[in-house]
Protein backbone atom coordinates (compact mmCIF):
# COMPACT_ATOMS: atom_id res chain seq x y z
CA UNK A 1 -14.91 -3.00 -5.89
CA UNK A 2 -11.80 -2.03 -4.18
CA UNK A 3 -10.85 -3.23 -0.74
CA UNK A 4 -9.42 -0.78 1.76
CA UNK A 5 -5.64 -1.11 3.51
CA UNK A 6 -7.31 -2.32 6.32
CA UNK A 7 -8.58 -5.60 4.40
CA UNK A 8 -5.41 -5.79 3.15
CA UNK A 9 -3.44 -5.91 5.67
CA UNK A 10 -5.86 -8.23 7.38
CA UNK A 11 -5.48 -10.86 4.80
CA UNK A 12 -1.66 -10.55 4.71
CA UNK A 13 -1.92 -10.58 8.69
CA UNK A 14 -3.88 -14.14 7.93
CA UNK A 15 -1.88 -15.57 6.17
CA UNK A 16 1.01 -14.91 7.71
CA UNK A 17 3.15 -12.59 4.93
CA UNK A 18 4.72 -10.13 7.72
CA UNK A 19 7.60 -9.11 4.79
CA UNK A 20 4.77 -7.67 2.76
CA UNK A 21 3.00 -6.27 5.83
CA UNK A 22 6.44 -4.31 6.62
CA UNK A 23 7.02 -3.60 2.81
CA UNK A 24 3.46 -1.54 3.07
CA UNK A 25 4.64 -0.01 6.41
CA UNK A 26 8.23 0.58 4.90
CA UNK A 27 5.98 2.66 2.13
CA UNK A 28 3.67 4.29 4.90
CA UNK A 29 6.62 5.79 6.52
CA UNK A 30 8.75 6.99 3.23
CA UNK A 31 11.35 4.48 2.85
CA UNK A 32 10.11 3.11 0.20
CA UNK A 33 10.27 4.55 -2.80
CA UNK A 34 9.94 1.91 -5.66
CA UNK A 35 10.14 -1.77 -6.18
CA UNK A 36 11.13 -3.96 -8.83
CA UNK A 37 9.52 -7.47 -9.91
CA UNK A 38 8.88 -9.53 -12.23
CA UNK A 39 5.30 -8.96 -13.39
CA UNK A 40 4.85 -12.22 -14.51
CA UNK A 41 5.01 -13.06 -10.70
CA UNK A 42 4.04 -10.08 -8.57
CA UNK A 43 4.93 -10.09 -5.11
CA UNK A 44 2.35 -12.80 -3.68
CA UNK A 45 0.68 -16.28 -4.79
CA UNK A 46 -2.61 -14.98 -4.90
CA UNK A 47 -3.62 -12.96 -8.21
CA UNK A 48 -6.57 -10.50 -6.16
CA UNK A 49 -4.43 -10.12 -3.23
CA UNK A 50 -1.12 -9.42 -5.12
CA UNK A 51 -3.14 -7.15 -7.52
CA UNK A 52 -4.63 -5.17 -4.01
CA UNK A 53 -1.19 -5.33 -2.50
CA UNK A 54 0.47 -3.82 -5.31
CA UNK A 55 -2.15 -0.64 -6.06
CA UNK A 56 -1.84 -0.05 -2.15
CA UNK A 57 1.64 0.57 -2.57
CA UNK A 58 1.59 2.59 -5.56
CA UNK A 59 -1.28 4.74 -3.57
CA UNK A 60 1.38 4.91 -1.38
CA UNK A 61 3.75 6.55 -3.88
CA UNK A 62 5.86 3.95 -4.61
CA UNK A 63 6.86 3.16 -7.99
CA UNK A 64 6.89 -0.02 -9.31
CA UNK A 65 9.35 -0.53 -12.08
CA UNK A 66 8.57 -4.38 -13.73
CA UNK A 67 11.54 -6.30 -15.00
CA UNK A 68 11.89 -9.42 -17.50
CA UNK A 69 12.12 -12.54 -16.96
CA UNK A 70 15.72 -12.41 -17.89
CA UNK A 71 16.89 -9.81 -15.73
């Protein structure tokens, strides 16, 4: 089951992760375009929420490009 932006941005509002709320805004609003991590580690602590957070932003139209751990 799929959560909605909303929930999202609830949780991320929670627990206090304003740098991912403004990443998803950044995205909202076009300036974001794509985003490179390290897959192994996403973006967040939390497996679900990363997982949520990162198809939200692809819905968005950003593209996320994964790197290695050696880059």
């Amino acid at each position: 089951m799929s959560v909605t932006k909303e929930e999202v941005l609830n949780a991320l509002n929670e627990q206090g992760l304003e740098d991912i709320i403004e990443l998803i805004e950044d995205a909202e609003e076009g300036y974001l375009e794509e985003l490179e991590l390290v897959e192994s580690l996403g973006l967040l602590y939390d497996r679900e929420l990363n997982k949520e957070v990162l198809e939200l932003l692809e819905s968005l139209g950003v593209k996320l490009i994964y790197v290695t751990d050696e880059e």
